[in-house]
N, C-alpha and C. Protein backbone atom coordinates (compact mmCIF):
# COMPACT_ATOMS: atom_id res chain seq x y z
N UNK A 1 0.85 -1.20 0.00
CA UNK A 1 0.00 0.00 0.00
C UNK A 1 0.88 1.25 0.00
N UNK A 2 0.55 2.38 -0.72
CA UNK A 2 1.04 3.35 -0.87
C UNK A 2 1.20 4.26 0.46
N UNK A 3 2.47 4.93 0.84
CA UNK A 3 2.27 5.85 2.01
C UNK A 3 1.25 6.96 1.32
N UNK A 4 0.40 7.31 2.58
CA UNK A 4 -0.57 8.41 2.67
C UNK A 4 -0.44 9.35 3.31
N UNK A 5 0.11 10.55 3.48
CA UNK A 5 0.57 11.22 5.35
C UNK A 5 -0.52 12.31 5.27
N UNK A 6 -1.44 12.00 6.66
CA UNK A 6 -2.20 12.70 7.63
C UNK A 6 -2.29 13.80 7.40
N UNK A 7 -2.75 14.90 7.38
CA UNK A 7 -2.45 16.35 7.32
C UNK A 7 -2.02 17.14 6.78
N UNK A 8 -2.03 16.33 4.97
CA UNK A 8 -2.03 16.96 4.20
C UNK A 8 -3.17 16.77 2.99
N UNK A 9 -3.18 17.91 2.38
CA UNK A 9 -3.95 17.68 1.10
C UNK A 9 -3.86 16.80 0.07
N UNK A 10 -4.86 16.22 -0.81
CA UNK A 10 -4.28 15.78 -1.78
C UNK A 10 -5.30 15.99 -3.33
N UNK A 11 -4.93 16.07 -4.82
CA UNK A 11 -6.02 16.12 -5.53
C UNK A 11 -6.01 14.60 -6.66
N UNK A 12 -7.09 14.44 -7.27
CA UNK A 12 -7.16 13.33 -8.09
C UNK A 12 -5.93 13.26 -8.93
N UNK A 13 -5.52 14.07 -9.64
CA UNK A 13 -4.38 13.73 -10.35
C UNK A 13 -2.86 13.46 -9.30
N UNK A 14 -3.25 13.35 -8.40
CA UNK A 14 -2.11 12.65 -7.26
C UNK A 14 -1.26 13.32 -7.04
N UNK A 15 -1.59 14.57 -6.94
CA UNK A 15 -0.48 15.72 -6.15
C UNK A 15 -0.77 15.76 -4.21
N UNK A 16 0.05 16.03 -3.27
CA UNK A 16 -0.26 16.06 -2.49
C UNK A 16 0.14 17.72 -2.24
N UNK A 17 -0.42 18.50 -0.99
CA UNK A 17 -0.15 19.67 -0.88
C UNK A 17 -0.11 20.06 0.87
N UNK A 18 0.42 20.74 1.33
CA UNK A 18 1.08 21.02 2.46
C UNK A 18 0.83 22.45 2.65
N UNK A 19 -0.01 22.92 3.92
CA UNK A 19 -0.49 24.18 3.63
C UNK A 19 0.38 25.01 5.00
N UNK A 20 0.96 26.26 4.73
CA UNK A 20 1.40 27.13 5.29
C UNK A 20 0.79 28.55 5.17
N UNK A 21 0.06 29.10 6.15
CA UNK A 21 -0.50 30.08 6.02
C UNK A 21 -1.04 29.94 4.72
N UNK A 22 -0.81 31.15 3.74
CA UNK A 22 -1.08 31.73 2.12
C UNK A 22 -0.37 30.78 1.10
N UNK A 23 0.82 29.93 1.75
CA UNK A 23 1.89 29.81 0.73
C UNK A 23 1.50 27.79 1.20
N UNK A 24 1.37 27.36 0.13
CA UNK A 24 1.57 25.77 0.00
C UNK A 24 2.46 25.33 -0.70
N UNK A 25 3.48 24.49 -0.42
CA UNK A 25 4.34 23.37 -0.77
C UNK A 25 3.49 22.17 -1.21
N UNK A 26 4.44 21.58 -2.77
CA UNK A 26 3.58 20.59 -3.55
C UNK A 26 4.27 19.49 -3.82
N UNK A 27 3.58 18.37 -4.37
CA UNK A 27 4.97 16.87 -4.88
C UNK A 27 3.91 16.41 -5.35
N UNK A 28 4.34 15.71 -6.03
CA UNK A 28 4.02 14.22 -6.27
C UNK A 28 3.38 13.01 -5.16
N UNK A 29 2.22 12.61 -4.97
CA UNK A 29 2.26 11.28 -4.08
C UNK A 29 2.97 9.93 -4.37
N UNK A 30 3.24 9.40 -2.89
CA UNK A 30 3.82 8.40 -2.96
C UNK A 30 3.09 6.73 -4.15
N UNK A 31 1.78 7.05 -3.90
CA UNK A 31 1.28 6.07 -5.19
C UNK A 31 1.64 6.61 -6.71
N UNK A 32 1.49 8.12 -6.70
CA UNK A 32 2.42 8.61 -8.16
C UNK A 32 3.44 7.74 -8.69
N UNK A 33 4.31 7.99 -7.53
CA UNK A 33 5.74 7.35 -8.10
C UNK A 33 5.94 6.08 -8.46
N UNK A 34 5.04 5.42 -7.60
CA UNK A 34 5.31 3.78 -7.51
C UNK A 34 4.68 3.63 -8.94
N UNK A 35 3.36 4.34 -9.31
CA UNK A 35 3.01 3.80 -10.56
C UNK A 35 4.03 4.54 -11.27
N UNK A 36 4.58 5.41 -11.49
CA UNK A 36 5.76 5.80 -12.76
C UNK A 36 6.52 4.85 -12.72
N UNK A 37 7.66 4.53 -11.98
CA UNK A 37 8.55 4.03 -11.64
C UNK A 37 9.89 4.59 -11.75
N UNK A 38 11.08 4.26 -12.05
CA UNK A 38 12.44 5.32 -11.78
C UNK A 38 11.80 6.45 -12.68
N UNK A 39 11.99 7.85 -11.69
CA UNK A 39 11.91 8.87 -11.96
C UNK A 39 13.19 9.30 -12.66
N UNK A 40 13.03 9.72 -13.90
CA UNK A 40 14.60 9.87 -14.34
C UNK A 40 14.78 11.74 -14.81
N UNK A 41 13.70 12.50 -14.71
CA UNK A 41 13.59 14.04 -14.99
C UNK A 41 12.47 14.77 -14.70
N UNK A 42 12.61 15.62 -14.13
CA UNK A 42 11.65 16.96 -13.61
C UNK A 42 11.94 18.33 -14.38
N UNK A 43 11.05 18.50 -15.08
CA UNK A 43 10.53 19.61 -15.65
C UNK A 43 9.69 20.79 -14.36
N UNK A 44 10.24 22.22 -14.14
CA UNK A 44 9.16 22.71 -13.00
C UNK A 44 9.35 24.50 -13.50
N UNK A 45 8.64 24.70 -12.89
CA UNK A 45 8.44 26.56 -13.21
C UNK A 45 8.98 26.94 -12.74
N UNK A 46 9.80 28.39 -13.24
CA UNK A 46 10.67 29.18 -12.19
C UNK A 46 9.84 30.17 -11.29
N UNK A 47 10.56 30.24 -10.43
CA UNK A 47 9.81 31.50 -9.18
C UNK A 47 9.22 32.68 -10.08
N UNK A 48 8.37 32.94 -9.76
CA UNK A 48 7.47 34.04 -10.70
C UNK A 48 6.83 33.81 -11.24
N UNK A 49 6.91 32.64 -11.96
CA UNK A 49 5.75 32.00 -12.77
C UNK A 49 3.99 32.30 -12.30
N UNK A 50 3.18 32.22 -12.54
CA UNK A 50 2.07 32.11 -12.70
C UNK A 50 1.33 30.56 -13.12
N UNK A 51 0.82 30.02 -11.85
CA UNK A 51 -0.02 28.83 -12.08
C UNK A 51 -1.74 29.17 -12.09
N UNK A 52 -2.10 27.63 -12.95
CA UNK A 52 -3.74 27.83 -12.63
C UNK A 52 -4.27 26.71 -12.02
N UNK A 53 -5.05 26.42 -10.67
CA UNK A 53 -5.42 25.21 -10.71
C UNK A 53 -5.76 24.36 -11.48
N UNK A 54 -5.64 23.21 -11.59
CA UNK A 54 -5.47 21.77 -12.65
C UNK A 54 -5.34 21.78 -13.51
N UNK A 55 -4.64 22.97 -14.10
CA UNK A 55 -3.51 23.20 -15.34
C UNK A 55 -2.21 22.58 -14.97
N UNK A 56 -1.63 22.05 -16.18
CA UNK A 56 -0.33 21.83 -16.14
C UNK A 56 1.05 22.37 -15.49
N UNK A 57 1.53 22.09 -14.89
CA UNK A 57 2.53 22.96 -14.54
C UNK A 57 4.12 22.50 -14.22
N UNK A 58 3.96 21.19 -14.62
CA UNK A 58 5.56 21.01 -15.57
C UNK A 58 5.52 19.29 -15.31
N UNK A 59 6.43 18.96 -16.13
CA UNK A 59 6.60 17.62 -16.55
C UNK A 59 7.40 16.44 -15.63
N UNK A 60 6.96 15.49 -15.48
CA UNK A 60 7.56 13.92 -14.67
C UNK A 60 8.12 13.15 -15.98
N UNK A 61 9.00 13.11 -15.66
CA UNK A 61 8.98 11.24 -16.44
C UNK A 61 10.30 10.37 -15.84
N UNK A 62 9.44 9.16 -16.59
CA UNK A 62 10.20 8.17 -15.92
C UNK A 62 10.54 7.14 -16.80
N UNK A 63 11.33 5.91 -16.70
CA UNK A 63 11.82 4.89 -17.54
C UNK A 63 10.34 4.64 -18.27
N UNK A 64 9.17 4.01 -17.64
CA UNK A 64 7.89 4.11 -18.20
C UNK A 64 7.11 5.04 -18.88
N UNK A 65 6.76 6.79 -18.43
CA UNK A 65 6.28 7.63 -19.65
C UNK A 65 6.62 8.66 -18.98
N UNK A 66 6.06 9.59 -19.19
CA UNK A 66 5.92 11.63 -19.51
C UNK A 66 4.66 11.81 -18.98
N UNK A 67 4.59 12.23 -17.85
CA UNK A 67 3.55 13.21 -17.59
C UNK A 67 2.97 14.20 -17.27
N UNK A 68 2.01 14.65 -17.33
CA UNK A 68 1.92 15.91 -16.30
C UNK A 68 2.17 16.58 -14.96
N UNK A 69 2.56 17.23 -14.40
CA UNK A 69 2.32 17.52 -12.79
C UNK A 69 1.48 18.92 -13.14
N UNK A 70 0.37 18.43 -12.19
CA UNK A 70 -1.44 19.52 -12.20
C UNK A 70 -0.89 20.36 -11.31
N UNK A 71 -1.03 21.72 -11.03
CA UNK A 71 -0.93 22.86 -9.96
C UNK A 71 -2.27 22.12 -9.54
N UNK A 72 -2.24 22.19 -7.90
CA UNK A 72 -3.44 21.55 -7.20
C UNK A 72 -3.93 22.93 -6.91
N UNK A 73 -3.15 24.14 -7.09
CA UNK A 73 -4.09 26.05 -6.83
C UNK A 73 -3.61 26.55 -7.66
N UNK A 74 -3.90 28.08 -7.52
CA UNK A 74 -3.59 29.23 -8.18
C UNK A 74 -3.29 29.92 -7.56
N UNK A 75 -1.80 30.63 -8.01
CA UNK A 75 -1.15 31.26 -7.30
C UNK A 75 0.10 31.35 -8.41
N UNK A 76 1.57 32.06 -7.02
CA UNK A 76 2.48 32.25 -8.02
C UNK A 76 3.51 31.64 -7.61
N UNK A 77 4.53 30.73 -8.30
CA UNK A 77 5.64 30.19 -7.76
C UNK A 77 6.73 31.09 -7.23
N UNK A 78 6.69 30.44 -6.09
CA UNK A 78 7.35 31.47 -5.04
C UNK A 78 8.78 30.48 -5.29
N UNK A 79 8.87 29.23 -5.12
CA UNK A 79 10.43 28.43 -5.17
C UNK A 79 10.24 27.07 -5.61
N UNK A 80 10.96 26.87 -6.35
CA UNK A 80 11.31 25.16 -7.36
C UNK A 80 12.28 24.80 -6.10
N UNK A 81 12.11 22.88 -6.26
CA UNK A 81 13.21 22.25 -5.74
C UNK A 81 14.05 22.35 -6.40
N UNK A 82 15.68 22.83 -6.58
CA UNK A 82 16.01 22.76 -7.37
C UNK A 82 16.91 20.96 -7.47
N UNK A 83 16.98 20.92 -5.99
CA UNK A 83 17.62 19.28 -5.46
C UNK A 83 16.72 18.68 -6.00
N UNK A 84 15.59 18.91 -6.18
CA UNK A 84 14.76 17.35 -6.74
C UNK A 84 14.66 17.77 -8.44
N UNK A 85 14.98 18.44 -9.01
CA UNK A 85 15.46 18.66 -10.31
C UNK A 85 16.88 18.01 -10.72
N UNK A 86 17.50 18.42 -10.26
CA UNK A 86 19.14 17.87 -10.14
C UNK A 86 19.27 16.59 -9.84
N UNK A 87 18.34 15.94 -8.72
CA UNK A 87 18.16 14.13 -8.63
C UNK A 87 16.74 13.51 -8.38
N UNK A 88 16.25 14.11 -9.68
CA UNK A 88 14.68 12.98 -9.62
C UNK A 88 14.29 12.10 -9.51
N UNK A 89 15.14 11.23 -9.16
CA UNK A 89 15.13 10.00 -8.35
C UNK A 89 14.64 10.41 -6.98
N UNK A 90 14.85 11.17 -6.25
CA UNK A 90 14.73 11.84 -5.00
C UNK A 90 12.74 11.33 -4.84
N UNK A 91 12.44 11.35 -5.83
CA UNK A 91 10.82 11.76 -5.87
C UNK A 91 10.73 10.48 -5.67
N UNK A 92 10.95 9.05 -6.26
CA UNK A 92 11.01 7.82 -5.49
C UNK A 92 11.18 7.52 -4.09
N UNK A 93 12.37 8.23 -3.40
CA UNK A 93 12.61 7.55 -2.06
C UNK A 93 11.97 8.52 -1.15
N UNK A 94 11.84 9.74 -1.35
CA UNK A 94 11.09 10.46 -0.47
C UNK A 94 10.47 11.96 -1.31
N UNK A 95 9.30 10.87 -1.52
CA UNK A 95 8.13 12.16 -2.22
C UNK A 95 7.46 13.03 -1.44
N UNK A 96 7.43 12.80 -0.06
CA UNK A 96 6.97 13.54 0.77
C UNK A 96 7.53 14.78 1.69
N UNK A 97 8.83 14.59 1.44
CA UNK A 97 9.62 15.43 2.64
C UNK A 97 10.68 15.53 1.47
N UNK A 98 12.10 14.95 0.77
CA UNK A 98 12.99 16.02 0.08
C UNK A 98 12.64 16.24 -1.45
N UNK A 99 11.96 15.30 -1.83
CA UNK A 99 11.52 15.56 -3.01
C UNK A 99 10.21 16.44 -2.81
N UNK A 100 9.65 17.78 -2.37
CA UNK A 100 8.66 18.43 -2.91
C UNK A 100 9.21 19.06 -4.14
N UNK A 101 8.38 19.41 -4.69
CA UNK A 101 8.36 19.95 -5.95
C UNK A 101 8.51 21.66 -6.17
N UNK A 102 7.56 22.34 -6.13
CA UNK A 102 7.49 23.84 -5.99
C UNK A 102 6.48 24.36 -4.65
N UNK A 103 6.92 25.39 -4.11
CA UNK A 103 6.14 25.88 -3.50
C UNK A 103 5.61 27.27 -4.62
N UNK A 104 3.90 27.44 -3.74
CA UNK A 104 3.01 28.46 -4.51
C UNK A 104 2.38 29.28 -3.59
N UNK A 105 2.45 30.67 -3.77
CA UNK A 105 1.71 31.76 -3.00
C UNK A 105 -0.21 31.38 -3.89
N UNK A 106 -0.49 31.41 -2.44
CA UNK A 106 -2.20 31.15 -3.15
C UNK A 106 -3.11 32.71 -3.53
N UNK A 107 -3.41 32.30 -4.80
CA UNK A 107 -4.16 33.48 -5.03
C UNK A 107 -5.73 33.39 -4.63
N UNK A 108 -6.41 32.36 -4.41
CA UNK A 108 -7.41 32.01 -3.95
C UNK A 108 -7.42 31.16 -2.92
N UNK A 109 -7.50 31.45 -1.53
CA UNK A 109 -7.41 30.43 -0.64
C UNK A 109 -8.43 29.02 -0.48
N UNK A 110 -9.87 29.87 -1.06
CA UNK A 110 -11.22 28.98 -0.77
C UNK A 110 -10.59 27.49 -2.13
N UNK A 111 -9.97 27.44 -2.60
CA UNK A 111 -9.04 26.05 -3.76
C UNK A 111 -9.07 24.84 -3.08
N UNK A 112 -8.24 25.17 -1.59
CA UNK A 112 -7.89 24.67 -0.83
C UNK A 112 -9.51 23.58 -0.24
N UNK A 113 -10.29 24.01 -0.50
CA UNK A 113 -11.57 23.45 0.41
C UNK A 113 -11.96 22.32 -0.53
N UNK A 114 -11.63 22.32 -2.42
CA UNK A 114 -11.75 21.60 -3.32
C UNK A 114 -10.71 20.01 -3.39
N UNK A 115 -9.75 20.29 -2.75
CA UNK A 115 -8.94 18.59 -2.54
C UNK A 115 -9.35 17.73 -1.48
N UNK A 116 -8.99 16.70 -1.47
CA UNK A 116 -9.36 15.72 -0.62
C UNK A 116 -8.28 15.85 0.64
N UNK A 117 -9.17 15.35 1.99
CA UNK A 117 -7.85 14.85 2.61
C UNK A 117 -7.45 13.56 2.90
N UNK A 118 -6.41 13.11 3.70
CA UNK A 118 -5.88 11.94 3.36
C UNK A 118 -6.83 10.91 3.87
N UNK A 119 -7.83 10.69 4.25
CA UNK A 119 -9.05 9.75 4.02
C UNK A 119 -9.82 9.35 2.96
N UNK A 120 -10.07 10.79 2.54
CA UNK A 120 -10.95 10.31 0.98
C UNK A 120 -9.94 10.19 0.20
N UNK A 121 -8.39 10.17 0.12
CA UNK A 121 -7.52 10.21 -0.95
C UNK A 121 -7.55 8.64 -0.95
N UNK A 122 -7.11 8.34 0.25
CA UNK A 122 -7.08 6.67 0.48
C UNK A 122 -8.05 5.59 0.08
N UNK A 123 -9.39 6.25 -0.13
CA UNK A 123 -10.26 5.78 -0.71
C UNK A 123 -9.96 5.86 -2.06
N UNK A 124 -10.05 6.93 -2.05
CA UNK A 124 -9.97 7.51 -4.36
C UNK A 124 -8.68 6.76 -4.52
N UNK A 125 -7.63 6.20 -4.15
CA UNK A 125 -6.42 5.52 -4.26
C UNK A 125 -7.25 3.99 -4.48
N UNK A 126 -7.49 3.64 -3.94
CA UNK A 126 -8.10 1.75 -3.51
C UNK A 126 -9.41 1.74 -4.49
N UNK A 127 -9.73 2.95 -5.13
CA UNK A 127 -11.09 2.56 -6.28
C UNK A 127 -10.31 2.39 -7.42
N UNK A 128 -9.42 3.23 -7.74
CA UNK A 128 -8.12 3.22 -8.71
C UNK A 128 -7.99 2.16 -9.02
N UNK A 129 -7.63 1.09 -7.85
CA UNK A 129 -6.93 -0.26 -7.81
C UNK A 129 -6.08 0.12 -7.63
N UNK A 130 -5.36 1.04 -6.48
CA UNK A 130 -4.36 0.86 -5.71
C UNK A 130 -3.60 -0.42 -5.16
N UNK A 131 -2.31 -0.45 -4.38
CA UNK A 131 -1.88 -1.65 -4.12
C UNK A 131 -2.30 -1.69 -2.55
């Protein structure tokens, strides 16, 4: 079974999100990765950028395919990992803590009320056919 951690957000396209005041920190979930498999490159926005919720907002891939990573809000990128750019592998062994992805200043806080938390994620994971 995929790690799930408590007290944070998460949305269908399997981003998880971490809320600080205005400003949320983002990644990949741990069932993400396991279904990619070796993460071999991260594509991400530079600080300043402009995101939109469940728009695109930069690229995964792995030995298996290319995908999207969804902005789970709207807001503006405040900071890229640049360590989990440099070793995207990182997003395999710890998607939760050194591999986050970008943090985002929220331009709409009420976004936040639209993701799941880690109960109904765990569910929406196991309808999937999670492991």
């Amino acid at each position: 079974m995929a790690e799930i951690k408590s007290g944070l957000h998460y949305t269908k396209s399997h981003e998880w999100v971490k809320v600080d005041g205005d400003t949320v920190t983002m990644g990949v979930t741990d069932f993400a990765q396991s279904e990619l498999g070796d993460i071999t490159y991260l594509e991400l926005p530079e600080a300043g950028d402009s995101v939109s919720k469940s728009e695109p907002l930069g690229v995964i891939e792995s030995v298996k395919a290319a995908s999207d990573i969804y902005s789970p809000v709207s807001g503006e990128i405040v900071e890229a990992n640049d360590q989990a750019i440099d070793a995207p592998e990182s997003v395999n062994s710890s998607p939760y803590d050194d591999a986050w992805l970008v943090k985002i200043k929220l331009s709409d806080t009420s976004e936040l009320d639209e993701l799941m938390d880690s109960a109904t994620y765990e569910k929406f994971v196991e309808e999937e056919g999670g492991h």
